[in-house]
Protein backbone atom coordinates (compact mmCIF):
# COMPACT_ATOMS: atom_id res chain seq x y z
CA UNK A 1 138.12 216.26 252.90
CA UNK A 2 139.96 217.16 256.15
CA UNK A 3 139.09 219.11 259.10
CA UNK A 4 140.16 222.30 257.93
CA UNK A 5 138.37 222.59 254.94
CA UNK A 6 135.13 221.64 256.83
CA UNK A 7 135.83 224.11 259.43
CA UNK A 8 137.00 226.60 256.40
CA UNK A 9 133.59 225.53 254.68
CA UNK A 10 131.79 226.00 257.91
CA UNK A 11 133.38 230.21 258.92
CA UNK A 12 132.26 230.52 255.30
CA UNK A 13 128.62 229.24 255.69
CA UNK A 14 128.11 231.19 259.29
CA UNK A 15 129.15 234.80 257.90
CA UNK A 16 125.09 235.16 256.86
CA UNK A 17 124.23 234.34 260.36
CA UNK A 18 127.12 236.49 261.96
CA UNK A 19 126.25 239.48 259.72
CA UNK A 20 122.53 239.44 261.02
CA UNK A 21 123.59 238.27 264.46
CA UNK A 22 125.68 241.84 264.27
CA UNK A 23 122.47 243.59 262.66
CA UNK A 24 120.74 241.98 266.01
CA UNK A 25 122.82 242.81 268.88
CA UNK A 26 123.18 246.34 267.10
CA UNK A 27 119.34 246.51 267.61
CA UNK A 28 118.85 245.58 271.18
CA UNK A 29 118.42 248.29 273.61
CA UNK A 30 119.58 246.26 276.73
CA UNK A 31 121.28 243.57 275.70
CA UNK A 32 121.68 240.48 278.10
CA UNK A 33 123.45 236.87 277.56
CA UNK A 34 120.51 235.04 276.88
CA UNK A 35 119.95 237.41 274.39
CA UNK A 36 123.10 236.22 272.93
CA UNK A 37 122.85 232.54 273.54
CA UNK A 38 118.95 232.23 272.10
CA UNK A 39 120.50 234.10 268.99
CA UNK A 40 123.39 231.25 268.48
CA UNK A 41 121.36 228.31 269.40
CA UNK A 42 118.80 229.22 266.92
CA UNK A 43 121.30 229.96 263.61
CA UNK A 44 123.99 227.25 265.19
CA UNK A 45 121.07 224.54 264.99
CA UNK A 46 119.81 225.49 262.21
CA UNK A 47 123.39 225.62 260.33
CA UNK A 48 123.68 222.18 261.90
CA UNK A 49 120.45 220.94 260.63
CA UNK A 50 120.31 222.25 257.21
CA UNK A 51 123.17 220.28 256.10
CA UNK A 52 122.26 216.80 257.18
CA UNK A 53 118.97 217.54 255.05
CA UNK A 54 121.05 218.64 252.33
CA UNK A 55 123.19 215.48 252.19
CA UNK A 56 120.37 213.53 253.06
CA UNK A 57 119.23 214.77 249.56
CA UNK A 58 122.33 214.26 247.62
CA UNK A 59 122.85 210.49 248.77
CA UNK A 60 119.99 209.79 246.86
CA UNK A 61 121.54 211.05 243.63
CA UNK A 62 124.76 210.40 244.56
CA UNK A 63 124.26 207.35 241.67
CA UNK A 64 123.19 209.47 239.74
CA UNK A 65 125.71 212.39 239.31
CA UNK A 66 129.12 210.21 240.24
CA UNK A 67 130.81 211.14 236.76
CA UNK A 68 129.97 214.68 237.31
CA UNK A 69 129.93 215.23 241.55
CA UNK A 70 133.08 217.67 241.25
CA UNK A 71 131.58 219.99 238.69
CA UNK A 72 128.36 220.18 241.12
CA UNK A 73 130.09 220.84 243.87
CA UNK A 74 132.08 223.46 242.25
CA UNK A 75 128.67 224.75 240.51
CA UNK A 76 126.90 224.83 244.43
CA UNK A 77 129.67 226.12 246.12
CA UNK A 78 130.55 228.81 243.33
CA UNK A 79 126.64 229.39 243.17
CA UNK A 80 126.35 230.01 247.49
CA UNK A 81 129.33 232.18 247.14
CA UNK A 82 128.32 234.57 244.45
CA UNK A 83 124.85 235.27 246.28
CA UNK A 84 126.59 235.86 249.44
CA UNK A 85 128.75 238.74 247.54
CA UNK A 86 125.53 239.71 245.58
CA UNK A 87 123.46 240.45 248.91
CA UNK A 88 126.40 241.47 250.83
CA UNK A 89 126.17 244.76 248.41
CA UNK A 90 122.62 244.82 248.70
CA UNK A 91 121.23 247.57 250.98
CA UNK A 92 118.53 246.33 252.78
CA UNK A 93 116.31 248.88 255.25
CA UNK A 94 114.11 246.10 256.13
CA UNK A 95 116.97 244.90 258.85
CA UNK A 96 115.65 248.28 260.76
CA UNK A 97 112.20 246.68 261.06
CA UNK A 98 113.01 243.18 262.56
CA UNK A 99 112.99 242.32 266.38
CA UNK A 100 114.93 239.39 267.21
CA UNK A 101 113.25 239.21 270.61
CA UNK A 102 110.39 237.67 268.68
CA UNK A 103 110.90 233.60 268.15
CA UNK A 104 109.02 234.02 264.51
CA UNK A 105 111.12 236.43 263.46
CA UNK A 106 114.17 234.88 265.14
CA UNK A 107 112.98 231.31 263.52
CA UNK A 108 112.74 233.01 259.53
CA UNK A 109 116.07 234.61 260.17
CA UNK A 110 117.40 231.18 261.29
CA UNK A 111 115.87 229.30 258.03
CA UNK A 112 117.24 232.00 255.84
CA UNK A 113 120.63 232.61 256.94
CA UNK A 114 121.29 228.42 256.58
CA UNK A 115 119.80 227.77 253.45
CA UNK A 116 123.13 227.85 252.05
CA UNK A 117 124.09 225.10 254.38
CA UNK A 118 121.42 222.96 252.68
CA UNK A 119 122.80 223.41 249.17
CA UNK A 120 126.67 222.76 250.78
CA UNK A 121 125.37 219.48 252.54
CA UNK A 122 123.73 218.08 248.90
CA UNK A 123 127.93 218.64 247.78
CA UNK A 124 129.44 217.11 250.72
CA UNK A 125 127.43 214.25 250.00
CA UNK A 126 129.07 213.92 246.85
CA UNK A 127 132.93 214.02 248.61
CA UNK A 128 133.78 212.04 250.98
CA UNK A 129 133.34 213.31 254.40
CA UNK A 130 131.37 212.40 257.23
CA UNK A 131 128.31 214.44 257.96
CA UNK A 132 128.08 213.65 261.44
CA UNK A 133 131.03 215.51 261.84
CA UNK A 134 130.41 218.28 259.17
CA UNK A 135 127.27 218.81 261.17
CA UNK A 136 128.96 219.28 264.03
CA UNK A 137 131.52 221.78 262.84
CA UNK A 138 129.33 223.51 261.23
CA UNK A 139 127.09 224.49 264.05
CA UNK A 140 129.42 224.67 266.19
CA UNK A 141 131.01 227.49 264.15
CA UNK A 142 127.83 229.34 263.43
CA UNK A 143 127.20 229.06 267.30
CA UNK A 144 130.34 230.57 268.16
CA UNK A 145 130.52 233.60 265.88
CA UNK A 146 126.94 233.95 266.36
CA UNK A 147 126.96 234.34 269.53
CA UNK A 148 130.24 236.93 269.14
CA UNK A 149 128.52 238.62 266.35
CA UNK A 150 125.53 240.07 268.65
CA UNK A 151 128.44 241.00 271.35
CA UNK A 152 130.15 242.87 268.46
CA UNK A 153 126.89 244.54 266.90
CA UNK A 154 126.26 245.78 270.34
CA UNK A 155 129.34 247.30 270.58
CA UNK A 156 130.27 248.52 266.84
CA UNK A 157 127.13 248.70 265.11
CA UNK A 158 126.78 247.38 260.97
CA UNK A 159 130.44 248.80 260.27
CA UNK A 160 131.60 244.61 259.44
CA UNK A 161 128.50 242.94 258.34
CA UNK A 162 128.74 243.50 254.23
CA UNK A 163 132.16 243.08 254.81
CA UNK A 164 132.21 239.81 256.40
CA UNK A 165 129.53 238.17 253.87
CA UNK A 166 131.20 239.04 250.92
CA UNK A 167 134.29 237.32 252.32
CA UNK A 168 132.40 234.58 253.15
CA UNK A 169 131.24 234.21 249.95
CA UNK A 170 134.92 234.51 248.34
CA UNK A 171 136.15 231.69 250.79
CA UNK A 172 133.19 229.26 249.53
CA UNK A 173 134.14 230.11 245.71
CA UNK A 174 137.80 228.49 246.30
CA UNK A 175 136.62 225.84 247.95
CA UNK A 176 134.63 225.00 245.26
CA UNK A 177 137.84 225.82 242.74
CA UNK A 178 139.84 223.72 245.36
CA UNK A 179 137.67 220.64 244.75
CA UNK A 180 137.58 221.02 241.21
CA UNK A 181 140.85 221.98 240.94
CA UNK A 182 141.71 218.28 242.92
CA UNK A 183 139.74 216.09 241.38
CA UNK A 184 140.53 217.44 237.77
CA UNK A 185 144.27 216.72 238.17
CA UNK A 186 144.57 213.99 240.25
């Protein structure tokens, strides 16, 4: 797997945390950099983090599930995708309620926006790729749009963030096709 379809992989796995990083900067009333950066660092790390757990995971049933590692991967990618489309449609008024100011809430938002990362890193320890630098793509994605995300919320409100999820979701579905597609015919 090559650079671009880990940094492909890795816009597709940040559009959770760049849709509620828009929700967030959409909600401050004086927004200021650090505001910003704290925002990033938190769903960048965890992005980052959730991965190497994930693949941590699948090496131990790598031995397990050789025969069949495509199909997974297709099955977890095509799986992350569809519930990114699913909530992307959702309408949730509970984003009115949350202050990002607050670490707690700022730490659940974190968790939940990667947990698809943890479900990608169990497939990318089925392919080869190296998760050192997966991991670092990865966050370093989710930092960077992240971090734009609040700018943009600030400035255009929730007019993207459905948008952007369900395309985020679409771009993880063919990768999964992709890899099946691959490793199917040759």
């Amino acid at each position: 797997m090559g650079l671009i379809t880990i940094t492909i992989i890795a816009v597709g796995l940040a559009m959770d945390a760049f849709a509620v990083s828009i929700v967030s900067g959409s909600v401050y009333k004086q927004l200021k950099i650090k505001h910003a950066f704290r925002i990033a660092v938190f769903f960048g790390g965890f992005q980052a983090i959730m991965p190497l757990i994930g693949s941590l995971a699948g090496i131990s049933l790598k031995g397990y599930v050789a025969n069949y590692d495509h199909w997974m991967a297709f099955a977890l990618l095509s799986a992350v995708g569809a519930k990114m489309i699913y909530e992307s449609f959702k309408i949730t008024s509970a984003e009115k309620f949350f202050n990002p100011e607050n670490i707690l809430v700022l730490l659940v938002l974190s968790i939940a926006t990667s947990i698809d990362a943890l479900a990608v890193g169990i497939t990318l320890s089925f392919l080869q790729v190296s998760i050192a630098v997966a991991v670092v793509i990865i966050g370093f994605v989710t930092f960077v749009l992240s971090y734009l995300g609040v700018l943009i919320g600030r400035r255009f409100g929730h007019f993207f963030e459905n948008k952007i999820e369900a395309l985020g979701g679409l771009v993880l579905i063919g990768l999964g096709a992709k890899i099946l597609f691959e490793h199917l015919i040759f």
